[in-house]
N, C-alpha and C. Protein backbone atom coordinates (compact mmCIF):
# COMPACT_ATOMS: atom_id res chain seq x y z
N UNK A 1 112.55 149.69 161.09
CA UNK A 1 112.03 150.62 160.12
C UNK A 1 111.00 151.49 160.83
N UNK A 2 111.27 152.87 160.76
CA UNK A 2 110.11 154.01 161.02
C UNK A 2 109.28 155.18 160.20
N UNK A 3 108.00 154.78 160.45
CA UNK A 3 107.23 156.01 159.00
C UNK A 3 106.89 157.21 160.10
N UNK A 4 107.52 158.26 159.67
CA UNK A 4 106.94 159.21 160.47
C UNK A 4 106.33 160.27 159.80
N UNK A 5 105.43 161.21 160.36
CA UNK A 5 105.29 162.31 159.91
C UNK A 5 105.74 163.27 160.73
N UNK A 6 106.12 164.24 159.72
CA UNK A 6 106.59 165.55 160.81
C UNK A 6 105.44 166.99 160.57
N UNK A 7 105.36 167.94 160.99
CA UNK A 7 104.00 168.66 160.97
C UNK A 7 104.23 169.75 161.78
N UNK A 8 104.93 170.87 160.80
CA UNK A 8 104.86 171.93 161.80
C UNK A 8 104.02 172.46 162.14
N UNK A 9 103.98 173.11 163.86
CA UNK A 9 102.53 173.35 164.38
C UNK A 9 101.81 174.65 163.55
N UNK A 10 102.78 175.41 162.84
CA UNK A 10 101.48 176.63 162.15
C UNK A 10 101.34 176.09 161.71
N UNK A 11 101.61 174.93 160.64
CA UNK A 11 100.43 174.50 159.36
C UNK A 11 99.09 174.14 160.34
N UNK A 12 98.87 173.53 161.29
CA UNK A 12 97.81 173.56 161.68
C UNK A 12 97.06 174.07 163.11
N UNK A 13 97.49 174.86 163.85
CA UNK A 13 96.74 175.59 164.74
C UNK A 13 98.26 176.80 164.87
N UNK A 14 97.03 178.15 165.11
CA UNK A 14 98.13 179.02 165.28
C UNK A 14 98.00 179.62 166.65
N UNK A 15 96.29 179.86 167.65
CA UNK A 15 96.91 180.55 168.77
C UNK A 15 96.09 179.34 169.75
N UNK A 16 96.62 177.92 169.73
CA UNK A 16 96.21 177.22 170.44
C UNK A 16 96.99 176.31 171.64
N UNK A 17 96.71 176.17 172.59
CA UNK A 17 97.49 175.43 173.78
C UNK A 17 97.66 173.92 173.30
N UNK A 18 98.57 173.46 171.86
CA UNK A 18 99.12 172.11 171.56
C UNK A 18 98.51 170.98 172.88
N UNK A 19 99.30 171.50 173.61
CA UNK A 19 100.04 170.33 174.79
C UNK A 19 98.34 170.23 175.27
N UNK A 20 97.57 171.21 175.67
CA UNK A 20 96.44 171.02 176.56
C UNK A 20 95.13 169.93 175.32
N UNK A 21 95.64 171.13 174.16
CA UNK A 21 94.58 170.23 173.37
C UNK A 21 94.92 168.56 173.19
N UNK A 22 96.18 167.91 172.66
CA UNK A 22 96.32 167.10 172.55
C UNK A 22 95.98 165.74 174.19
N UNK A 23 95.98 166.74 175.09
CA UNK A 23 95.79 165.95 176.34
C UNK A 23 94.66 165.90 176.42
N UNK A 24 93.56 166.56 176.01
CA UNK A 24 92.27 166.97 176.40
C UNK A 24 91.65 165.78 175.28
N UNK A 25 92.35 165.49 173.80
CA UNK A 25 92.07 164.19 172.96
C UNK A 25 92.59 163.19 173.63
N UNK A 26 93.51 162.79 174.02
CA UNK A 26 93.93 160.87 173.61
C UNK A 26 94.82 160.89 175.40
N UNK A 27 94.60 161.96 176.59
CA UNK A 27 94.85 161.77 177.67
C UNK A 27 96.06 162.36 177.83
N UNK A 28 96.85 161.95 179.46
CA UNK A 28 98.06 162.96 179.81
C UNK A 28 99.21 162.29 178.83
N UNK A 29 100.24 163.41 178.82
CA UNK A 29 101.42 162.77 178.25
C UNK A 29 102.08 161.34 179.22
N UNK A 30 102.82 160.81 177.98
CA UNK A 30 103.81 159.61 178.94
C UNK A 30 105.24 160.19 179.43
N UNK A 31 105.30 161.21 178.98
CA UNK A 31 107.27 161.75 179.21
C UNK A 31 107.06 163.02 179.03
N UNK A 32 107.83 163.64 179.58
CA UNK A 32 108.41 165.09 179.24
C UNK A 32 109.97 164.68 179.32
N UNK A 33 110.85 165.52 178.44
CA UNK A 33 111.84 164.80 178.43
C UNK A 33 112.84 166.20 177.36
N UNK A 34 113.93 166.28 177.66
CA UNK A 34 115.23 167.32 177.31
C UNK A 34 115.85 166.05 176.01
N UNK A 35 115.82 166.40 175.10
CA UNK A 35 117.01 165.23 174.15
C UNK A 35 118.13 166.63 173.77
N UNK A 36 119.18 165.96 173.39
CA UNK A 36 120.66 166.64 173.07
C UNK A 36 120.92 165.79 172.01
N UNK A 37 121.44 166.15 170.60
CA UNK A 37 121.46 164.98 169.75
C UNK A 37 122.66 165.74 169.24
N UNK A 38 123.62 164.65 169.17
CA UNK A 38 125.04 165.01 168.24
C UNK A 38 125.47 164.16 167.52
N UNK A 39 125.13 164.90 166.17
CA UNK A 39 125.08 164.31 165.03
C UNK A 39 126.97 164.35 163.98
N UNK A 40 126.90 163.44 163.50
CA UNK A 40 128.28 163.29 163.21
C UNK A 40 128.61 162.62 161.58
N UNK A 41 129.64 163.10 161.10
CA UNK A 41 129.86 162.67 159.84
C UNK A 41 130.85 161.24 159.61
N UNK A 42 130.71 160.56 158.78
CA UNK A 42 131.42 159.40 158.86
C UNK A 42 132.70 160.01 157.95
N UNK A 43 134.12 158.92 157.90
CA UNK A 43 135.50 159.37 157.02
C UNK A 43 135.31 158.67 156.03
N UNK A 44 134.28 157.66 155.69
CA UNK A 44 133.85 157.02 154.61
C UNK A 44 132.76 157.19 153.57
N UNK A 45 131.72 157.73 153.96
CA UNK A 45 130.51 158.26 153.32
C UNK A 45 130.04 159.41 153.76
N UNK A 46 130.03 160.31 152.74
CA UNK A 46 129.19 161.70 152.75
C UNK A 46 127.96 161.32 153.41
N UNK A 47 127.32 161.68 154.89
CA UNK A 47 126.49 161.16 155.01
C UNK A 47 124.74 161.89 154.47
N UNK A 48 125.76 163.64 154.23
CA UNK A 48 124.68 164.53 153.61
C UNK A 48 123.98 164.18 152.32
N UNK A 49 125.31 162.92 151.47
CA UNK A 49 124.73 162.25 150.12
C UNK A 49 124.02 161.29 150.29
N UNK A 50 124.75 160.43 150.98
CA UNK A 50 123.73 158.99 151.25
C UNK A 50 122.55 159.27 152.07
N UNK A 51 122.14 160.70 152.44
CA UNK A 51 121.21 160.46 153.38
C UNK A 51 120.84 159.89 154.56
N UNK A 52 122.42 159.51 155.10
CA UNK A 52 122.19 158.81 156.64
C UNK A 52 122.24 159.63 157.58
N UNK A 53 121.99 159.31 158.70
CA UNK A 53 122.73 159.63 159.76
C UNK A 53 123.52 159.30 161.05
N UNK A 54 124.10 159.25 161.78
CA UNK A 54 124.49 158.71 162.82
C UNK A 54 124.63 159.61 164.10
N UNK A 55 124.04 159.34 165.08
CA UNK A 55 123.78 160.39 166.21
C UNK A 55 123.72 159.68 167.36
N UNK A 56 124.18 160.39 168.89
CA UNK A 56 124.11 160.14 170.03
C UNK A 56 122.86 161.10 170.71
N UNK A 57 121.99 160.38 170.91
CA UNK A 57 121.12 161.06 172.29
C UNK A 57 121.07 160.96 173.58
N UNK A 58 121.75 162.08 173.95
CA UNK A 58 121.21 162.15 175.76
C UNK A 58 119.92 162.66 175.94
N UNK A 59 118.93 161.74 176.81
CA UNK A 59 117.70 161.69 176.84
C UNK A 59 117.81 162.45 178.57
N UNK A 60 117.10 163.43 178.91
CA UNK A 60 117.15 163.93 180.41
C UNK A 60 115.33 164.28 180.88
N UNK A 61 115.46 163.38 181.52
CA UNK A 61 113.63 163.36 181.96
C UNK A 61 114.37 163.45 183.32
N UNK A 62 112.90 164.37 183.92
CA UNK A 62 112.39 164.71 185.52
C UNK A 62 112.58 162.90 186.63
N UNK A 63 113.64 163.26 187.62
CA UNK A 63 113.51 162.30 188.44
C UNK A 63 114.19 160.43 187.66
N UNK A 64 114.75 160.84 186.57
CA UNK A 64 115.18 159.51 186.13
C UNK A 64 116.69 159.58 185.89
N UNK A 65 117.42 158.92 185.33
CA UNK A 65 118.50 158.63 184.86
C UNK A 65 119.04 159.16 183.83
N UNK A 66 120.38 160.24 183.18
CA UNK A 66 119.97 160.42 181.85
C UNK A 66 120.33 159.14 180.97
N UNK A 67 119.56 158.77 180.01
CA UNK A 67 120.17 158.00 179.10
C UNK A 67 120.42 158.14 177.98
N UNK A 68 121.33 157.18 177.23
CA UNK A 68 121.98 157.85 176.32
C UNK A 68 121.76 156.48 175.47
N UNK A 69 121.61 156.53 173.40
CA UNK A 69 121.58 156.00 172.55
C UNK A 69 122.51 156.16 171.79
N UNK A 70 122.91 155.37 170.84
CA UNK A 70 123.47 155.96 169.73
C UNK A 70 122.52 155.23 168.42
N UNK A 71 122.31 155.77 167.45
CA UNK A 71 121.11 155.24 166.31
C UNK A 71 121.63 155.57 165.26
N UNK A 72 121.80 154.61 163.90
CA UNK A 72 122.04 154.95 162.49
C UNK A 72 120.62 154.94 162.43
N UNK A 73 120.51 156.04 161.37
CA UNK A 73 119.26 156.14 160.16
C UNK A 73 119.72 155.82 158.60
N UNK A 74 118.99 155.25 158.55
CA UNK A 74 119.63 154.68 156.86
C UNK A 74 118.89 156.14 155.86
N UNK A 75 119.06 155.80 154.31
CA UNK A 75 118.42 156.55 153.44
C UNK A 75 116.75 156.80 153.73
N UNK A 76 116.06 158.15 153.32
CA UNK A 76 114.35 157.90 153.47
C UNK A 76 113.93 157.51 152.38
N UNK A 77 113.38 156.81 152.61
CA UNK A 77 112.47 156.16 151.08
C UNK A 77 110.94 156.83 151.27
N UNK A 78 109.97 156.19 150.17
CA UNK A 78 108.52 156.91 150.21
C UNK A 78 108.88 158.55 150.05
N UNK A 79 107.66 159.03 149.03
CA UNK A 79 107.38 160.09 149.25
C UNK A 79 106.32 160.43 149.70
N UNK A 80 105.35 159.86 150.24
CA UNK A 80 104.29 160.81 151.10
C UNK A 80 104.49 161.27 152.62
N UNK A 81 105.53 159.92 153.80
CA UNK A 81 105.92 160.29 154.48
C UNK A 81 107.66 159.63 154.53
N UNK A 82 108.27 160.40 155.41
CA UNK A 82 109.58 160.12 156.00
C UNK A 82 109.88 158.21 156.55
N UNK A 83 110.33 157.53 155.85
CA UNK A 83 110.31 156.13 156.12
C UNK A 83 112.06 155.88 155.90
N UNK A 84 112.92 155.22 157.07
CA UNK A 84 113.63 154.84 156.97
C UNK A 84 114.47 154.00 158.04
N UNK A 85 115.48 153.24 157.90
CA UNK A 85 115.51 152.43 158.79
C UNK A 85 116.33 152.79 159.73
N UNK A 86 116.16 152.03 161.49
CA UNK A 86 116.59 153.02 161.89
C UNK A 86 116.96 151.95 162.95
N UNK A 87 118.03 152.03 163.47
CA UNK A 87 118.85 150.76 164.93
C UNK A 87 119.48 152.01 165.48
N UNK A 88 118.47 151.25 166.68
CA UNK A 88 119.49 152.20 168.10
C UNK A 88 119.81 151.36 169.15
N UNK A 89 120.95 151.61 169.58
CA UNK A 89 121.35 151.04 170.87
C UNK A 89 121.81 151.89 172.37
N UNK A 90 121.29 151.52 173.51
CA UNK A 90 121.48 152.17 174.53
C UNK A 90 123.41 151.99 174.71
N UNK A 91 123.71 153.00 175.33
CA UNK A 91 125.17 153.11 175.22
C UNK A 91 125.60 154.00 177.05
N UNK A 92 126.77 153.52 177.59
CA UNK A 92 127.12 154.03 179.05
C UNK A 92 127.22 155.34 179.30
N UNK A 93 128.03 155.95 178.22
CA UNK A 93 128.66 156.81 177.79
C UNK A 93 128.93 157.93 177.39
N UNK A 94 128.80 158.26 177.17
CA UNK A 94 128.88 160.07 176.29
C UNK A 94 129.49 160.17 175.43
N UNK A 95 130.58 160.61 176.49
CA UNK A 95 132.20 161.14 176.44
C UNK A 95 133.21 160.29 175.84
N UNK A 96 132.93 158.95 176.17
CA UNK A 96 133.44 157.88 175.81
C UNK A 96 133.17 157.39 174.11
N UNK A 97 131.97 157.39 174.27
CA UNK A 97 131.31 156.78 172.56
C UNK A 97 131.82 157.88 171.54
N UNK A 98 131.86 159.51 172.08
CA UNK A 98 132.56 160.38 171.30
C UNK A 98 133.75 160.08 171.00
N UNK A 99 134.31 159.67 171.71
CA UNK A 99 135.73 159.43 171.72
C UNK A 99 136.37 158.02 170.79
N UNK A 100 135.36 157.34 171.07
CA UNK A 100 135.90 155.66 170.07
C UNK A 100 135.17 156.18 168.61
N UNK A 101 134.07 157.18 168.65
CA UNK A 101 133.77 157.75 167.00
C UNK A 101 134.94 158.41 166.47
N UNK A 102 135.31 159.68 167.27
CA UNK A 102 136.25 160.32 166.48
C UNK A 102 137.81 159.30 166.52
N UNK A 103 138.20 158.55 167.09
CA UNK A 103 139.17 157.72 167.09
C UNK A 103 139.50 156.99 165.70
N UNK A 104 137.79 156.80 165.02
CA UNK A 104 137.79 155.87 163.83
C UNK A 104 137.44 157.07 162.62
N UNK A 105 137.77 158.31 162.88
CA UNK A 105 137.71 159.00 161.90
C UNK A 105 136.22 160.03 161.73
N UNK A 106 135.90 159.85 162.74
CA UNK A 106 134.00 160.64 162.65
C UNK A 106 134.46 161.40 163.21
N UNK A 107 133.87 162.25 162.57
CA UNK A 107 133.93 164.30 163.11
C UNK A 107 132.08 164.47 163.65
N UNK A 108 132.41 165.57 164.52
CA UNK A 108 130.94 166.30 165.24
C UNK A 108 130.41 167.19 163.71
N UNK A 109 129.20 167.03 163.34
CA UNK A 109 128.25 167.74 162.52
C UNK A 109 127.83 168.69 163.08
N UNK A 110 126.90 168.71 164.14
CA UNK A 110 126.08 169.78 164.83
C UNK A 110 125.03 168.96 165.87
N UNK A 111 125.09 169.69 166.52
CA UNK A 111 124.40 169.29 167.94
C UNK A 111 122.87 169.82 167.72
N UNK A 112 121.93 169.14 167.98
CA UNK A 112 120.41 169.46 167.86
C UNK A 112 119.86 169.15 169.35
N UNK A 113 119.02 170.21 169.71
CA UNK A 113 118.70 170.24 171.26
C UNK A 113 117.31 170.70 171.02
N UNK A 114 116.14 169.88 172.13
CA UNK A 114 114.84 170.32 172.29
C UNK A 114 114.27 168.94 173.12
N UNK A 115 112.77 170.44 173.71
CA UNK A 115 112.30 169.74 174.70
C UNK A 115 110.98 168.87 174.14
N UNK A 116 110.63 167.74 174.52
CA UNK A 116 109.81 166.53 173.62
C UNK A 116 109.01 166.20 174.82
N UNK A 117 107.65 166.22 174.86
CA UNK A 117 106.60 165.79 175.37
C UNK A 117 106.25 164.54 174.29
N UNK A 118 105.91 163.19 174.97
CA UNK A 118 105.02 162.51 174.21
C UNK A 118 103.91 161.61 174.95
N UNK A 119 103.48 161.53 173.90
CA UNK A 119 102.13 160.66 174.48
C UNK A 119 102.08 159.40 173.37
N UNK A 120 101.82 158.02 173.93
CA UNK A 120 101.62 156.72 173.42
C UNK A 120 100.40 156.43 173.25
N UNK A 121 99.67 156.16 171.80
CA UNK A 121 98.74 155.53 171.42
C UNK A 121 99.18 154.04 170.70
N UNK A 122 99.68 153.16 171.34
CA UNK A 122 100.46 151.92 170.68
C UNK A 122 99.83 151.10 169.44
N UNK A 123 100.31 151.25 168.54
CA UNK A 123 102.11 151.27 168.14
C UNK A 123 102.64 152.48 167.94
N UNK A 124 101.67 153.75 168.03
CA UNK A 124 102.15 155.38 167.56
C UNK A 124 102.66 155.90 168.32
N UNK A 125 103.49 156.86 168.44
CA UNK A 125 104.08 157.30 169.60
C UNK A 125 103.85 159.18 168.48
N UNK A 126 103.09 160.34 169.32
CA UNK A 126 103.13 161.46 168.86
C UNK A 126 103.82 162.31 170.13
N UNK A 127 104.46 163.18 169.31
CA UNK A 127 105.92 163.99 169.80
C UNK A 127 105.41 165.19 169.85
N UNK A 128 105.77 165.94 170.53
CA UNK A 128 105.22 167.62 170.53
C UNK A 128 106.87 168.07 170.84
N UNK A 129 107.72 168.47 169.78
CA UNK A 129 109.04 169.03 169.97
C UNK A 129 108.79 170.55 169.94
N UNK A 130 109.65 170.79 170.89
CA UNK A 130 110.00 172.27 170.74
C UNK A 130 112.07 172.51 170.15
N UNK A 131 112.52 172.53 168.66
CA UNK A 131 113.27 172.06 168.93
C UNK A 131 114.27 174.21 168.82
N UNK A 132 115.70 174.35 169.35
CA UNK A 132 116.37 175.35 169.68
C UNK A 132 116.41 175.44 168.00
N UNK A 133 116.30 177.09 167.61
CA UNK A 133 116.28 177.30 166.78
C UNK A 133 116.17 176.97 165.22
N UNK A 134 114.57 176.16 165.98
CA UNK A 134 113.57 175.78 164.44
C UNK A 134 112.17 176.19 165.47
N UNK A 135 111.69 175.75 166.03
CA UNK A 135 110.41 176.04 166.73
C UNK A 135 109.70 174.59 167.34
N UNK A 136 108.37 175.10 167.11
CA UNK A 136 107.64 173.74 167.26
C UNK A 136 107.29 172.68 166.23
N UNK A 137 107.37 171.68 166.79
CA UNK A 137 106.77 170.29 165.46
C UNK A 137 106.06 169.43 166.41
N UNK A 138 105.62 168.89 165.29
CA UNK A 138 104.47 167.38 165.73
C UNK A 138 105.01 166.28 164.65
N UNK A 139 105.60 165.17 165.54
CA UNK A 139 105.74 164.09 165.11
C UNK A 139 105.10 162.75 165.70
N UNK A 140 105.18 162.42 164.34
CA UNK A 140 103.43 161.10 164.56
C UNK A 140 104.50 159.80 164.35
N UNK A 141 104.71 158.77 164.89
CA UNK A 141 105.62 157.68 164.31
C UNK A 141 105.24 156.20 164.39
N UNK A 142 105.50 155.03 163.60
CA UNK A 142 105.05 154.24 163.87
C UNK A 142 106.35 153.32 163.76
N UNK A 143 106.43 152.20 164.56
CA UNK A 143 107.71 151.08 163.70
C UNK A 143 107.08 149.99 163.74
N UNK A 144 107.72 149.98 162.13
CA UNK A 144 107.24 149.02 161.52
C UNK A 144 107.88 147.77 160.63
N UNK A 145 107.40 147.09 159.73
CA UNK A 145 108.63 146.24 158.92
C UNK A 145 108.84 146.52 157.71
N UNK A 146 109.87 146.22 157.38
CA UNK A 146 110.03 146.14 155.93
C UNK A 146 109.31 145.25 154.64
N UNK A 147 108.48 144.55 155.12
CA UNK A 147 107.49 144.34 154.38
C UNK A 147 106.65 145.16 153.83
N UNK A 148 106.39 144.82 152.51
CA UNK A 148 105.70 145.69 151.68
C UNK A 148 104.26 146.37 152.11
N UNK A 149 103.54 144.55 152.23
CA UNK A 149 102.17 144.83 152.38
C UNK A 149 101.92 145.91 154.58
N UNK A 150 102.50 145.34 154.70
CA UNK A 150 103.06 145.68 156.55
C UNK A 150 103.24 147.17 156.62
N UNK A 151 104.19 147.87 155.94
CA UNK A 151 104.63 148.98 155.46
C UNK A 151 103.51 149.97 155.38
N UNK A 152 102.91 149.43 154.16
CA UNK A 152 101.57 150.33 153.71
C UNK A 152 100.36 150.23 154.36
N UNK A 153 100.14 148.81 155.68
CA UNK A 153 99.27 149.29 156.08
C UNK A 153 99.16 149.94 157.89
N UNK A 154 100.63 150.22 158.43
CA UNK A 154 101.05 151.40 159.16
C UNK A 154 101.25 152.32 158.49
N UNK A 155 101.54 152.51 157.48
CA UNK A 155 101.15 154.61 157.00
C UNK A 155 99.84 154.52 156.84
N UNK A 156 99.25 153.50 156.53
CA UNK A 156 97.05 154.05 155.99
C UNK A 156 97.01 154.37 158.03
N UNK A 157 97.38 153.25 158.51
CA UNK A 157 97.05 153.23 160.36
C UNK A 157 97.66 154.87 161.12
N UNK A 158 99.15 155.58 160.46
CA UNK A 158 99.39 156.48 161.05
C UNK A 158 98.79 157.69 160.89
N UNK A 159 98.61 157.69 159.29
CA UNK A 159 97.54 158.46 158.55
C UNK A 159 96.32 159.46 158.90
N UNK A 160 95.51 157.98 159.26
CA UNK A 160 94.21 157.98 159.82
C UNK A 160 94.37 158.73 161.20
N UNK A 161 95.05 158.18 162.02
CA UNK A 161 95.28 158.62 163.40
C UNK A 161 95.70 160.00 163.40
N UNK A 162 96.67 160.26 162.70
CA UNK A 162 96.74 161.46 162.55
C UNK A 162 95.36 162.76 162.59
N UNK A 163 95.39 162.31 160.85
CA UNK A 163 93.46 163.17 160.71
C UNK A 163 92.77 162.99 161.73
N UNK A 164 92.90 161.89 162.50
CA UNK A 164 91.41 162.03 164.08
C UNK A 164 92.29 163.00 164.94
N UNK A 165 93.54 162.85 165.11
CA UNK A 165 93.86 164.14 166.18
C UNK A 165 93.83 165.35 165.50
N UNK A 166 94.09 165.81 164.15
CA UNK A 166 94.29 166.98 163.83
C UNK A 166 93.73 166.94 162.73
N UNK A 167 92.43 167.56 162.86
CA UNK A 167 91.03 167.16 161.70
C UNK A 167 91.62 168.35 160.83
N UNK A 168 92.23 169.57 161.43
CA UNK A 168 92.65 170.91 160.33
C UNK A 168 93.85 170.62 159.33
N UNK A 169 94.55 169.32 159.71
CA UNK A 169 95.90 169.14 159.15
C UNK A 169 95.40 169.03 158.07
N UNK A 170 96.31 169.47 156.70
CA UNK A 170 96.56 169.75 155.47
C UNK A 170 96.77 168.70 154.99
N UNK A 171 97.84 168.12 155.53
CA UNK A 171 98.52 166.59 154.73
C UNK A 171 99.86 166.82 154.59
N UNK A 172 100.33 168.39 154.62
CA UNK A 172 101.71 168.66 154.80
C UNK A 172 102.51 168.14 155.84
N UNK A 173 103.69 167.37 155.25
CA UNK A 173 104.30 167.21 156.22
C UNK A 173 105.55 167.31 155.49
N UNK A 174 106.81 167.35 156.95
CA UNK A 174 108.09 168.05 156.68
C UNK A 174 109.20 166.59 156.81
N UNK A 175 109.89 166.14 155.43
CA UNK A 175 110.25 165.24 155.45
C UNK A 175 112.20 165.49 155.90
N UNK A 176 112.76 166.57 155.51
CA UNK A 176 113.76 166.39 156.22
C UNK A 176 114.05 166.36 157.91
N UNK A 177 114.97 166.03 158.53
CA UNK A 177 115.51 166.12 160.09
C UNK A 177 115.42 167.30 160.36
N UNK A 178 115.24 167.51 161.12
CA UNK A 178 115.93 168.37 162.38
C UNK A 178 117.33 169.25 161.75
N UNK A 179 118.30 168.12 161.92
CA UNK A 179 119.56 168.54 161.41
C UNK A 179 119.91 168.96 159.77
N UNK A 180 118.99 168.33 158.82
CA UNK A 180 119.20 168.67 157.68
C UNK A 180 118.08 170.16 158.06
N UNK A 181 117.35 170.50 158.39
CA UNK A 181 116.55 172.05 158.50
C UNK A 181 117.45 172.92 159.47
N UNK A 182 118.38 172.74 160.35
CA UNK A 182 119.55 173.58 160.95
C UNK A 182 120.38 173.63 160.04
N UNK A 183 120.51 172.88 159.28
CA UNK A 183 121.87 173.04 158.52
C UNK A 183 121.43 174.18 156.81
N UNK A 184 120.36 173.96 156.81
CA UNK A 184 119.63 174.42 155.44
C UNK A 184 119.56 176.36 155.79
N UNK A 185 119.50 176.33 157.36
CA UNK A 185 119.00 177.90 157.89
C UNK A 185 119.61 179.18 157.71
């Protein structure tokens, strides 16, 4: 299970160096890193109804390996932030995992591409996306359990952390994907 917030960067700074400020708070980033995400529909469930998703990421960082996931997201629950459950598994493949999806009836949705700086404050992990035709975001994330009391007290923990890095933030945050805001455009 993951509570995230998402936070586009005009809601809160408009002619400021993100990347320098956020380094200049909580230290250097841990990654710079290229993701490619191809997102796909199931032959069984509307996944635009149920609110899932199912996607492959090729992850391409400086000097490493690319690697690649594949991750269901279940339905989001909560309305103050984006909470839903989420299994990923590292996968060999690409070309291949495309191929045993569409075999069982999954079609390509749309491909989502952008470059992701992050930095680790553990258990939080904050994202500075730049993603291809949406812009910039800030995502704050925590994983957590499905326990109730557990639940609520990583959103008060992501919350908080949040407001100390970005004392101007509003409280707005942007609860659909990536892919549901490409697809909405």
């Amino acid at each position: 299970m993951e509570a995230e917030l998402k936070i586009l960067i005009a809601d809160i700074f408009v002619d400021v160096d993100l990347k320098a400020y956020i380094t200049q708070t909580i230290g250097p980033p841990k990654e710079e890193i290229e993701q490619f995400d191809t997102y796909f529909q199931s032959p069984v469930n509307d996944f635009y109804i149920t609110d899932e998703a199912l996607r492959i990421r090729r992850i391409l960082s400086q000097g490493e390996n690319e690697r690649i996931e594949l991750t269901y997201k279940g339905p989001k629950t909560g309305t103050d932030m984006k909470v839903r459950e989420e299994i990923t598994s590292g996968i060999n493949s690409h070309s291949e995992i495309i191929k045993i999806l569409e075999q069982l009836g999954f079609s390509i949705v749309m491909e989502v591409s952008k470059r992701r700086t992050n930095w680790w404050e553990q258990p939080i992990t904050l994202s500075l996306d730049d993603v291809e035709g949406l812009g910039k975001f800030i995502e704050v994330e925590i994983i957590t359990s499905n326990s109730h009391s557990t639940l609520h007290n990583d959103k008060i923990r992501l919350l908080e952390f949040t407001r100390g890095i970005f004392p101007k933030w509003n409280g707005k945050n942007e609860r659909k994907s990536y892919l549901e805001l490409l697809m909405n455009k």
